[in-house]
Structures are given as C-alpha cells and as structure tokens.
Protein backbone atom coordinates (compact mmCIF):
# COMPACT_ATOMS: atom_id res chain seq x y z
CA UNK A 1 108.03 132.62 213.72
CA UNK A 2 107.02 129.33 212.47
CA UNK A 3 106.86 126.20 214.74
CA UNK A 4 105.78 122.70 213.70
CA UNK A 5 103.63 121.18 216.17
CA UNK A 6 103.58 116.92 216.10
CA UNK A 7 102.61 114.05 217.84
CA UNK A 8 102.95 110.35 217.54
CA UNK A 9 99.85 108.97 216.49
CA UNK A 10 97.72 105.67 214.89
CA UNK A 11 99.65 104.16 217.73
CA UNK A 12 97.02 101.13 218.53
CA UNK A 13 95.48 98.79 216.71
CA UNK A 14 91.98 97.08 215.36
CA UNK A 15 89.34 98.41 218.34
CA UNK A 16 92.29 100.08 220.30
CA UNK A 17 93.51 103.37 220.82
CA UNK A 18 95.87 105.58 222.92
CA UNK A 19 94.20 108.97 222.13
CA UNK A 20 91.25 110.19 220.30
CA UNK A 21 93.49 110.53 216.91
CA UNK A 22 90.76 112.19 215.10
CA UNK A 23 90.68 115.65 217.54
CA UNK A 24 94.28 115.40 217.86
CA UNK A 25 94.71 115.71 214.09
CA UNK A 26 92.29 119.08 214.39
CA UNK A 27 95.42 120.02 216.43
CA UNK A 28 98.96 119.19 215.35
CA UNK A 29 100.74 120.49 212.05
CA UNK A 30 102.68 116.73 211.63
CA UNK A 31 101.65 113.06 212.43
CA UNK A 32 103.87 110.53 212.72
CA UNK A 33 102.18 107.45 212.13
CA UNK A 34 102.74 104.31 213.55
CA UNK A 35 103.67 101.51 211.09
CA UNK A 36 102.70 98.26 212.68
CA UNK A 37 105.66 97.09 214.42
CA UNK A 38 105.46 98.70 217.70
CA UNK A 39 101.68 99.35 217.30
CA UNK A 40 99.17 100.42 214.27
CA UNK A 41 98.20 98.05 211.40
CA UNK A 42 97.07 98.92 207.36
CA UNK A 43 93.53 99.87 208.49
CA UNK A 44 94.94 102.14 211.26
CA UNK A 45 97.46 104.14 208.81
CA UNK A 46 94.98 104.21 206.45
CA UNK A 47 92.84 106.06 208.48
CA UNK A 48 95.66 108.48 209.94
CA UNK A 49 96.83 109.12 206.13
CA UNK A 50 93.07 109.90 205.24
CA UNK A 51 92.58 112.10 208.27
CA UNK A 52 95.65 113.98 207.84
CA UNK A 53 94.91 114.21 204.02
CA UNK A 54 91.54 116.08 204.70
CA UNK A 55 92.91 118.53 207.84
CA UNK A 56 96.43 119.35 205.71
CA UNK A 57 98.28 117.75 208.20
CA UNK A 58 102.28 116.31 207.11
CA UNK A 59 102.43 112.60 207.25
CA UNK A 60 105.66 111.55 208.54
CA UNK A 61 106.72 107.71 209.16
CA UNK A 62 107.03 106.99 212.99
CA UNK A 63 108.98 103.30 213.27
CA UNK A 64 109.49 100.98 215.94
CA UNK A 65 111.25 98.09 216.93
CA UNK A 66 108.70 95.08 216.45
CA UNK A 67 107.48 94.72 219.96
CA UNK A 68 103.94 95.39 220.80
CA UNK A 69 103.78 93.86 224.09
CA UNK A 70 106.54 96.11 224.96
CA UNK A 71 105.18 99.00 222.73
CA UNK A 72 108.69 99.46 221.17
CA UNK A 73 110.14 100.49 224.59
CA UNK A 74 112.29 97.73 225.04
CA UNK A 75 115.57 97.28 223.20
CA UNK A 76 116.27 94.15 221.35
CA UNK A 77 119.69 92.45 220.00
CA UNK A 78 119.40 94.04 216.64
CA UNK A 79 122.31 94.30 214.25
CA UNK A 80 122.46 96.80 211.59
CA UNK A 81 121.29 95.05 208.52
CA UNK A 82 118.56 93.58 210.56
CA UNK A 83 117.62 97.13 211.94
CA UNK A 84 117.67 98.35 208.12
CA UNK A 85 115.66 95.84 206.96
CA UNK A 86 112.73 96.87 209.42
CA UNK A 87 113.21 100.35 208.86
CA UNK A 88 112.75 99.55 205.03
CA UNK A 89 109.66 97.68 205.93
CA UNK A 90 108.02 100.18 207.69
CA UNK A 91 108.98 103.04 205.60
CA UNK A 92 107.61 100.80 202.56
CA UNK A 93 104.37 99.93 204.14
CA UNK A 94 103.22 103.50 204.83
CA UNK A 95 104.31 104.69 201.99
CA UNK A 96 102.29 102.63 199.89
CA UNK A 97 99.04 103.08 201.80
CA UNK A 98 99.89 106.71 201.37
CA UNK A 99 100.74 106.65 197.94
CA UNK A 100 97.00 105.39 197.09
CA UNK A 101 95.91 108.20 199.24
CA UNK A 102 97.58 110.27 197.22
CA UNK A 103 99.87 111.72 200.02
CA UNK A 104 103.01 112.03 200.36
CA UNK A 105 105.30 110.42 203.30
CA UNK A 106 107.28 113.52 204.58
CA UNK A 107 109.33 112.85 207.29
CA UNK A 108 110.71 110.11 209.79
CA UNK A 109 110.53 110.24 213.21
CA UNK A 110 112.14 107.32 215.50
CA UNK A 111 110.04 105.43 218.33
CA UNK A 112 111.04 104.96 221.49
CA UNK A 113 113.61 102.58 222.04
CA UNK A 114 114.58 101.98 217.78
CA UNK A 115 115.51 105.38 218.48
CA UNK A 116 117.64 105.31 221.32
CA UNK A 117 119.68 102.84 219.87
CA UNK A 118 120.01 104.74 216.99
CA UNK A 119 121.17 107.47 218.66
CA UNK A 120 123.69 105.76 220.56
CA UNK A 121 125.52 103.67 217.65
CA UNK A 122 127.05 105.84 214.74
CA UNK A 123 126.92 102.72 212.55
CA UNK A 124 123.44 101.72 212.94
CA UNK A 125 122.46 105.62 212.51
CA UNK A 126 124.87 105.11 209.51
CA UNK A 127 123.43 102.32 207.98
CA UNK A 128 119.22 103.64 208.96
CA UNK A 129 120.03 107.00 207.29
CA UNK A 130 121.24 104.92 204.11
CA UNK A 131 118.21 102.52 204.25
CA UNK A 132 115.60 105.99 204.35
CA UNK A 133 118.01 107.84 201.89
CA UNK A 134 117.49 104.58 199.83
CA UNK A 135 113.48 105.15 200.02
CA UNK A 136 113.18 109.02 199.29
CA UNK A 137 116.52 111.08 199.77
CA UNK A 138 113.52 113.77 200.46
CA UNK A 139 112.33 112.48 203.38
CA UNK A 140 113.20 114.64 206.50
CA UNK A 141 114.41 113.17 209.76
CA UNK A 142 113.50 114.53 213.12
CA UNK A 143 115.96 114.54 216.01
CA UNK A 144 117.45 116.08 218.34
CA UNK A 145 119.60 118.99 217.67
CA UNK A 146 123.57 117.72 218.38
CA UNK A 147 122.39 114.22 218.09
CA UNK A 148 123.84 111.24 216.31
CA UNK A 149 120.31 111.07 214.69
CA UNK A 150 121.10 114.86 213.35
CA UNK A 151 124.85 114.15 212.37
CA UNK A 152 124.17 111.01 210.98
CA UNK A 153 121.63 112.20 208.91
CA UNK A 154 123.06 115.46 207.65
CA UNK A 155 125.82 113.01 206.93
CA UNK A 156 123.77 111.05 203.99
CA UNK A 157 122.50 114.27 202.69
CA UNK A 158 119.31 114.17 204.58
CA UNK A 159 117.30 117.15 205.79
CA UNK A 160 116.62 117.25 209.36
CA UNK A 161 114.17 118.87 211.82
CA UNK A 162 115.34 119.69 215.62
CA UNK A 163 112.55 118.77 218.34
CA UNK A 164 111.50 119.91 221.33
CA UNK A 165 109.54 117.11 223.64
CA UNK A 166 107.28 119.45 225.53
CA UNK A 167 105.53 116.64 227.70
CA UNK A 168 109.31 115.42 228.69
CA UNK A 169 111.35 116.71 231.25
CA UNK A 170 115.24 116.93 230.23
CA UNK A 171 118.53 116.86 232.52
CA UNK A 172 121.23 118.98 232.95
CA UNK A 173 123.03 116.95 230.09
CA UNK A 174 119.96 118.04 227.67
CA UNK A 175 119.21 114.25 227.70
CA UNK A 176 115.47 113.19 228.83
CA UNK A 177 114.68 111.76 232.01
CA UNK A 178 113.83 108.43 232.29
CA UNK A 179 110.28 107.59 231.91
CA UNK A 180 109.43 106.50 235.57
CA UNK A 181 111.34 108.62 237.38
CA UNK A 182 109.85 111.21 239.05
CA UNK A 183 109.03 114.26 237.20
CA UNK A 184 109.79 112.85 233.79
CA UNK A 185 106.48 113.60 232.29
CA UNK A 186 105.13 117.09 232.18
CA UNK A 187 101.59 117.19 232.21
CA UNK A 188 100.55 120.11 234.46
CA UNK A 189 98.94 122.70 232.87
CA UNK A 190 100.83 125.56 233.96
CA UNK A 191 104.38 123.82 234.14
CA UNK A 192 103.88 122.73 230.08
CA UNK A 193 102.49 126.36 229.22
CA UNK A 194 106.09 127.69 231.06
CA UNK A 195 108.06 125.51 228.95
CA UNK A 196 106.43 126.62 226.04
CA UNK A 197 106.80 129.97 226.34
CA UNK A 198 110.53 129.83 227.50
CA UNK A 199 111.40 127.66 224.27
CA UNK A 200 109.84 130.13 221.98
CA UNK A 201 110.77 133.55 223.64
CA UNK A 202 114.28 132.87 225.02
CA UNK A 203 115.42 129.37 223.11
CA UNK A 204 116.06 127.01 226.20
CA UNK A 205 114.06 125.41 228.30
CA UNK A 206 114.89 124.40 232.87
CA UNK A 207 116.00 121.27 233.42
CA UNK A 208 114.60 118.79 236.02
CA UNK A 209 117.28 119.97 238.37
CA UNK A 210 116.68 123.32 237.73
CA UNK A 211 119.34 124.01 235.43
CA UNK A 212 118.47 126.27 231.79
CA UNK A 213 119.94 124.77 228.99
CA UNK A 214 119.90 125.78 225.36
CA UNK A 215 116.78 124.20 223.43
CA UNK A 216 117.72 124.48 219.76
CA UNK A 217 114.17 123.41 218.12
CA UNK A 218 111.78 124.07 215.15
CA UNK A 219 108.94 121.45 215.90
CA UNK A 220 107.33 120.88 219.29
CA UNK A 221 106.70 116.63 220.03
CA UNK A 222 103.73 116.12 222.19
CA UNK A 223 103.14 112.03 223.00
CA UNK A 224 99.91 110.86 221.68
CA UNK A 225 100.28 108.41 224.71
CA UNK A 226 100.66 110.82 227.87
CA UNK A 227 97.72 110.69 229.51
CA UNK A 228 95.42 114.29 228.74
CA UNK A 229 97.72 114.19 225.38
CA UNK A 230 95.25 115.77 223.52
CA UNK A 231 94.51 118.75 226.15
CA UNK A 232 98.47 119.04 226.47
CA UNK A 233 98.88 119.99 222.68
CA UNK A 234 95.69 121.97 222.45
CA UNK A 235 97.89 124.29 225.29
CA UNK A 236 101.09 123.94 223.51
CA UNK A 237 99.36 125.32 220.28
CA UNK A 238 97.81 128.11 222.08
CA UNK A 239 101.15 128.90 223.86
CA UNK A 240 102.99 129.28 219.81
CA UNK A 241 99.98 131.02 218.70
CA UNK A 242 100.24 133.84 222.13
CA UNK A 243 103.74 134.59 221.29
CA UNK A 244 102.82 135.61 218.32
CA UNK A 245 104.15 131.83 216.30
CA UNK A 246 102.16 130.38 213.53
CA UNK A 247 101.80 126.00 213.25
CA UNK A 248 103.38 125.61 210.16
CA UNK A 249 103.77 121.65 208.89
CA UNK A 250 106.91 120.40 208.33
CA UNK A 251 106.78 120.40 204.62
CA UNK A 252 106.77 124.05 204.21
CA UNK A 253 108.69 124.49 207.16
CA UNK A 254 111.60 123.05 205.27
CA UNK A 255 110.52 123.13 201.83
C-alpha cells in the first residue's frame, strides 16, 4: 500500500512562519507551496523548492485567492476569467522559481476558500482546469473524491489525486466541518492516530456525529497551520508506516 502524505507549506512570508517548514519537509512525501497570494513570496518558494529538492519531496502548486489579511479564507466576488488569470499567475510564478531549481511543479492543490468556490461552481472549475491544463496538461490536481474539483478535472483530461484531511473532522454529508465549530480540528493524539488507521485498514473514516462514511483517498492532507502540525504528521506517518503503508510522493504514486 502506498499513501502520499502532504501538507500545505511556505505559507508565511519574509521573517514569518506558520510551522517549522524545514522538519516538516523531513516528514511529508508532497508540499504544496504557497505562491504569494494568500501567503509566501519568491524568497519563501525558493526555499520550499530547494528544501524539497534536497529531501525528494513532490512540489505541488498550492494557490489562493489574493488575501493575506484574510489568509485566503475569505471569498471574494471573483468571476471566472479573473479567477483564471490568478490561477495562471500563481502557477507561473512557482513554476519558474522551480524551473531554475531544476524541479519540476507536480501537482495543484486549492487553498482554502479559492477552493471552495471552485468546488461549488462547475464553470469556474471549468474554466481553472483549462487555465492549469493550459500550463502543463501533466500537472495533477488534488481533490476530493466525488468532487466538482475531481469531475471537473478528469473532465479536461487531468490526472487527479483523492485526499484525505486527517486534522479535519467531516459530516455525515462527507463535507468538512466548519472551521470554528466545535470539533472541527482534530488534533488529539489518539483521536488523529484512530482516523488514520480506520482510513487505511477499512477505507472510511466517523463522522463528527458519529456516522462512518466511505473515505475514498490516496494522499493524507495534514495543515501546516494547525497548531502541533508538525507532531500531527510525524503520527500520521507512523500510523501508514504500522499498517504496513509506505509514503510514496505523488509523482510515482501516479506516474
């Protein structure tokens, strides 16, 4: 069994950070790097590129909607050109800094809000699955599985990767519970290690009301920015590595 393991990351910028990046990358399989809309700047994905580079770590685009005060949580009246135009930008930017790196952008994964709406309007997924298809048609998107993300991507001929959001609780609908409501993070020790080990062994995971619902997944999320982040995936890669699972990196998870 092979299981990616990622995590949002380079998400602050100049002196400031959300994690400790550096250990994290000792950790996860993927990054998905922030590309200075919702947070990060050049020097910051320079650095994530070079530390995945040396560790053999995928380095996967991770875009937001341009609001830093909000860190990309907040939705915005975007249309869909406008939306494709950032997502170009972003996508651009990292792939040039990677590109001197000599590393190679390998997947997209959606922040926060840019991603919500995404996955609520068929025709902005439409036209965001053109605008990356545009860029590399090898890039892989990660979503959901059943998603419009998924669909809308399979749709333009893209190759996709299902996640799991280990540090999120879900609902009985599959869909996660708000951030601030009670419950919606998972940070305890033992609770994550449950999760973990009911994904990989029987393929669903108990919702916050106590209901089991199917969990159809081949990489495990962990936020870079819930607090003890780096703890939490250093358990959720000891959990895949118990049940017998090896971290495998997108790339050759797919390729």
């Amino acid at each position: 069994m092979k299981v990616d393991l990622n995590s949002d990351m380079g998400e602050g910028f100049g002196p400031y950070s959300l994690c400790d990046d550096e250990a994290m990358m000792d950790v996860v399989t993927s990054a998905n790097v922030a590309c200075g809309f919702h947070a990060g700047d050049p020097e910051t994905m320079a650095r994530m590129v070079r530390l995945a580079r040396a560790r053999g770590v995928d380095v996967g685009a991770h875009p937001g909607l341009p609001d830093r005060q909000g860190f990309g949580r907040r939705e915005l009246p975007i249309g869909a050109d406008e939306l494709r135009q950032q997502m170009l930008y972003q996508l651009g930017a990292l792939i040039a800094i990677a590109r001197v790196e000599d590393v190679r952008v390998s997947h997209v994964s959606f922040h926060a809000a840019m991603g919500n709406m995404v996955n609520r309007d068929p025709g902005l997924a439409a036209a965001t699955m053109a605008a990356i298809r545009a860029v590399d048609p090898d890039l892989i998107v990660f979503g959901t599985s059943g998603s419009i993300i998924e669909r809308a991507a399979l749709e333009a001929g893209l190759k996709t990767l299902t996640l799991f959001l280990a540090d999120r609780a879900y609902d009985a609908a599959g869909k996660l519970v708000p951030r601030g409501q009670p419950g919606a993070l998972v940070k305890e020790e033992p609770r994550l290690r449950a999760r973990v080990r009911q994904f990989l062994i029987e393929g669903t995971v108990t919702a916050i009301d106590g209901t089991v619902i199917p969990m159809q997944a081949r990489s495990i999320l962990v936020h870079s920015d819930t607090p003890g982040s780096l703890e939490l995936a250093r358990t959720v890669r000891s959990e895949i590595e118990a049940a017998g699972g090896v971290v495998t990196p997108v790339s050759k998870l797919l390729g």
